[in-house]
C-alpha atoms as a PDB file:
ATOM      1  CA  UNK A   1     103.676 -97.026 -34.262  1.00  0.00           C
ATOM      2  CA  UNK A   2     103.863 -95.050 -31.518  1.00  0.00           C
ATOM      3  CA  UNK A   3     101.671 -91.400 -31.289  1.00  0.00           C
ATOM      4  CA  UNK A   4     102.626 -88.164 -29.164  1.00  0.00           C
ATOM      5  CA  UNK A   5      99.712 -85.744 -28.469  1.00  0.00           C
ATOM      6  CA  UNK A   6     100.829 -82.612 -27.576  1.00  0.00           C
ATOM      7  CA  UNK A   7      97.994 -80.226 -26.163  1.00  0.00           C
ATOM      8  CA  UNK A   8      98.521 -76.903 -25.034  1.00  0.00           C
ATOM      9  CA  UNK A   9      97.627 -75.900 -21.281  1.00  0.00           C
ATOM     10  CA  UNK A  10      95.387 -73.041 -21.177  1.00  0.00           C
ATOM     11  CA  UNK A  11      94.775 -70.590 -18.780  1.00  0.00           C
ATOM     12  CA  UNK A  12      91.132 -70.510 -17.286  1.00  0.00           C
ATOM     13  CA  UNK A  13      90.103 -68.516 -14.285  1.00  0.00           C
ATOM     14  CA  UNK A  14      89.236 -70.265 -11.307  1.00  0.00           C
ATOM     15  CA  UNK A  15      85.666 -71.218 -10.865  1.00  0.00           C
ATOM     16  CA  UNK A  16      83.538 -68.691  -9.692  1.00  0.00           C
ATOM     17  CA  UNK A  17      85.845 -65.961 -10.146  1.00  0.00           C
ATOM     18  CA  UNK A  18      86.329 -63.410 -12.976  1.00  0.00           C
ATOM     19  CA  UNK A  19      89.514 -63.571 -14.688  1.00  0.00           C
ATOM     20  CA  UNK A  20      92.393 -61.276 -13.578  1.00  0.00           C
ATOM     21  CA  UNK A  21      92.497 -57.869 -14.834  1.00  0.00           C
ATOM     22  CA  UNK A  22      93.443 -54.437 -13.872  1.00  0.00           C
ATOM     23  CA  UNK A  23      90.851 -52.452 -11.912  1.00  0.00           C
ATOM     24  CA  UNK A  24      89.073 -49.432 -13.476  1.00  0.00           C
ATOM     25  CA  UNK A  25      91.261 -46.187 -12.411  1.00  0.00           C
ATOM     26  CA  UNK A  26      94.463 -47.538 -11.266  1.00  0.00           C
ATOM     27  CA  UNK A  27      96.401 -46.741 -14.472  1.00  0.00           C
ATOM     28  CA  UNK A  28      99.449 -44.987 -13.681  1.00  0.00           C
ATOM     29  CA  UNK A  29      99.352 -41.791 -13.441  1.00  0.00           C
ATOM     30  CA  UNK A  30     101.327 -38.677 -14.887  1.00  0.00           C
ATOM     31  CA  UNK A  31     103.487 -38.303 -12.085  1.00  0.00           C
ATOM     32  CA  UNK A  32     103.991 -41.619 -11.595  1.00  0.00           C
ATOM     33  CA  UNK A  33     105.194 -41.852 -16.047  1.00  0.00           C
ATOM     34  CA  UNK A  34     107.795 -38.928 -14.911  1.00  0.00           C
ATOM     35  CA  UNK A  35     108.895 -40.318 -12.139  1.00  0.00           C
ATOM     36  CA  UNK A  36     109.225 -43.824 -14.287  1.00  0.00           C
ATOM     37  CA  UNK A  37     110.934 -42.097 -17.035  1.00  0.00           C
ATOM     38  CA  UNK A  38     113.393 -40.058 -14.735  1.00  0.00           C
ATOM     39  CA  UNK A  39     114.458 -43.446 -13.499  1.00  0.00           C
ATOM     40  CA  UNK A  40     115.410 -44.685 -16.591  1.00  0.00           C
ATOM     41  CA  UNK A  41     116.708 -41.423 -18.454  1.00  0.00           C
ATOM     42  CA  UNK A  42     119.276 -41.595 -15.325  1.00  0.00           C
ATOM     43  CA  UNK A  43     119.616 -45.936 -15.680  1.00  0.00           C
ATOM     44  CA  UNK A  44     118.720 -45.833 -12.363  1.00  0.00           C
ATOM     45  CA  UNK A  45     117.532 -49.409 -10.205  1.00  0.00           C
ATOM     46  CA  UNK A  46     114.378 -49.436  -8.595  1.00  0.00           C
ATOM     47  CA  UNK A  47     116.501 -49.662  -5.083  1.00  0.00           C
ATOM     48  CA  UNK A  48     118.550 -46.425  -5.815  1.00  0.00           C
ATOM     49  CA  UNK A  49     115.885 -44.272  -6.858  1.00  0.00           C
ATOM     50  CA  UNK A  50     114.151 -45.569  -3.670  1.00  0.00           C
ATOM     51  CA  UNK A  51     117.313 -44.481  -1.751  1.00  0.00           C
ATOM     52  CA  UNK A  52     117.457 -41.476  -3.792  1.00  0.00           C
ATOM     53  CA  UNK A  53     113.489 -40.488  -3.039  1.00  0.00           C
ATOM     54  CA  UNK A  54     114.044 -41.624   0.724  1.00  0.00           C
ATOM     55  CA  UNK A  55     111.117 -44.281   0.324  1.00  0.00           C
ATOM     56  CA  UNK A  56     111.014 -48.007   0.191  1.00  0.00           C
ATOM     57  CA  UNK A  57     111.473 -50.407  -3.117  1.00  0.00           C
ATOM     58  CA  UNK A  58     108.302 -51.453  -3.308  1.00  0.00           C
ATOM     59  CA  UNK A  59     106.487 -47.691  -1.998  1.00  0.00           C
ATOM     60  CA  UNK A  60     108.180 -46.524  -5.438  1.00  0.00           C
ATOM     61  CA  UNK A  61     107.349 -49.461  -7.443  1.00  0.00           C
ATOM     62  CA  UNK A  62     103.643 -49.125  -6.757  1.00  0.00           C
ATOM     63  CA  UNK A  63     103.962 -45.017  -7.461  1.00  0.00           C
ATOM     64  CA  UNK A  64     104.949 -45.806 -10.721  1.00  0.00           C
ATOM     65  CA  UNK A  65     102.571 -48.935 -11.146  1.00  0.00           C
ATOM     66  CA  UNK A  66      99.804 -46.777 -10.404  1.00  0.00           C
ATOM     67  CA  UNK A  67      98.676 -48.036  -6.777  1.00  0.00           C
ATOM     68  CA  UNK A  68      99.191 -45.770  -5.200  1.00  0.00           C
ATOM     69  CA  UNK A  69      98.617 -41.191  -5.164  1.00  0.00           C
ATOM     70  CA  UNK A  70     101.646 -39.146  -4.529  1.00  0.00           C
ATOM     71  CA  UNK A  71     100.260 -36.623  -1.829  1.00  0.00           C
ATOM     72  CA  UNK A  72     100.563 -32.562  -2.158  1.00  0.00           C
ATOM     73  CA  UNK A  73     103.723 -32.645   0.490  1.00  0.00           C
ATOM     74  CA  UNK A  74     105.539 -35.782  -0.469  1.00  0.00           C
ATOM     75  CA  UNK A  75     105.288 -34.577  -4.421  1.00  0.00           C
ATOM     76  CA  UNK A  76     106.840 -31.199  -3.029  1.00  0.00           C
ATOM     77  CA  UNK A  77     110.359 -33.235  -1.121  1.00  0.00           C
ATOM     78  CA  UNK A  78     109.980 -35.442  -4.471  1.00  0.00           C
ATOM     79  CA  UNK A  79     110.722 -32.373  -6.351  1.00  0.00           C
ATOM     80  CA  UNK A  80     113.253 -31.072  -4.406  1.00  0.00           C
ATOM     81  CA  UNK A  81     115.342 -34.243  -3.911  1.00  0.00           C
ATOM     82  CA  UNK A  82     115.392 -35.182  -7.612  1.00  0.00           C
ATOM     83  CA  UNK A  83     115.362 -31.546  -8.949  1.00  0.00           C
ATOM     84  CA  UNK A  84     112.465 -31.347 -10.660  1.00  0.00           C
ATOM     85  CA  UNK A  85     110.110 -28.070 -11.200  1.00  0.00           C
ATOM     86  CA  UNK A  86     108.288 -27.828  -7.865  1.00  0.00           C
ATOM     87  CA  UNK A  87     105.355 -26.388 -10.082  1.00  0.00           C
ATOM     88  CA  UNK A  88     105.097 -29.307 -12.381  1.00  0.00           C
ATOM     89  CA  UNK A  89     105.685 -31.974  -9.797  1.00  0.00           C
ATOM     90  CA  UNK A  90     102.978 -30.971  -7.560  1.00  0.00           C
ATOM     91  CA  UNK A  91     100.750 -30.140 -10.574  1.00  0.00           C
ATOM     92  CA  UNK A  92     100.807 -34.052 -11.624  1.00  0.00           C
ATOM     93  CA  UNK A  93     100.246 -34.911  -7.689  1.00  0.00           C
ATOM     94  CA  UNK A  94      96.958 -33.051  -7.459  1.00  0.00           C
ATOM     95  CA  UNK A  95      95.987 -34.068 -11.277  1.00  0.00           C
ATOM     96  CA  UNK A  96      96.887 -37.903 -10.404  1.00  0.00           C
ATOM     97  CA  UNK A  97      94.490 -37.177  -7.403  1.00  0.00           C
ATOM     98  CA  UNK A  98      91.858 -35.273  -9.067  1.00  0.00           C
ATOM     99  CA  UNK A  99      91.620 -38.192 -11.587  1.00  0.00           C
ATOM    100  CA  UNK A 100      91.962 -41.072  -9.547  1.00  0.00           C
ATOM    101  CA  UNK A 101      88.629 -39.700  -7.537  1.00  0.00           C
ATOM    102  CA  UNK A 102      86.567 -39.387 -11.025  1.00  0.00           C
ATOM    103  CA  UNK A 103      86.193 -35.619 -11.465  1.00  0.00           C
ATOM    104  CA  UNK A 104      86.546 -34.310 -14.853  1.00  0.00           C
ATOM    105  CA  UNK A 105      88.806 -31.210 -13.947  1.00  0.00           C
ATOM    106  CA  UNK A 106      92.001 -29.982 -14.909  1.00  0.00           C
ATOM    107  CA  UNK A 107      94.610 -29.006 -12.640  1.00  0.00           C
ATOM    108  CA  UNK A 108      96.539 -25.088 -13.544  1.00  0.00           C
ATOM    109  CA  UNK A 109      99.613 -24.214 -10.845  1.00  0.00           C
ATOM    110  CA  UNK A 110     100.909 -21.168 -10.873  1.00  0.00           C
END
């Protein structure tokens, strides 16, 4: 009789080292969910909203991953290029920023 042992591999994190997980405050931000969900309202690819925004694949892929800040001025040519309310779009810049460096505040454009 013959027996099979099946065991299941399990991840452990490397000796020494803490397990993988997301650092504390880069969640994406509310800019970067609009820009996300423009994307796909439009079934846009990653590469032509890049083309679209006039920035690189992987500069837009880490907007909307949440590693990096849109500034003031490139939230204000985001805006214009995709048509968005310039009052919104920079609103969510200088919230994302706000929040990123841990101040409790609230960000009102007018």
């Amino acid at each position: 009789m013959v027996y099979l042992f099946w065991m299941a591999k399990t991840k452990r994190p490397r000796r020494g080292r803490a397990p993988k997980t997301r650092k504390a405050g880069v969640q994406p931000g509310e800019l970067a969910t609009l820009l996300l969900m423009e994307r796909m309202e439009d079934a846009r690819t990653l590469e032509e909203m890049a083309q679209l925004m006039r920035i690189s694949k992987s500069h837009l892929s880490d907007i909307e991953k949440g590693r990096k800040v849109v500034s003031f001025e490139r939230a204000l040519r985001f805006a214009e290029l995709l048509h968005l309310p310039v009052a919104a779009v920079v609103r969510l810049a200088l919230q994302d920023q706000i929040t990123r460096a841990g101040v409790n505040l609230t960000v009102a454009v007018s």
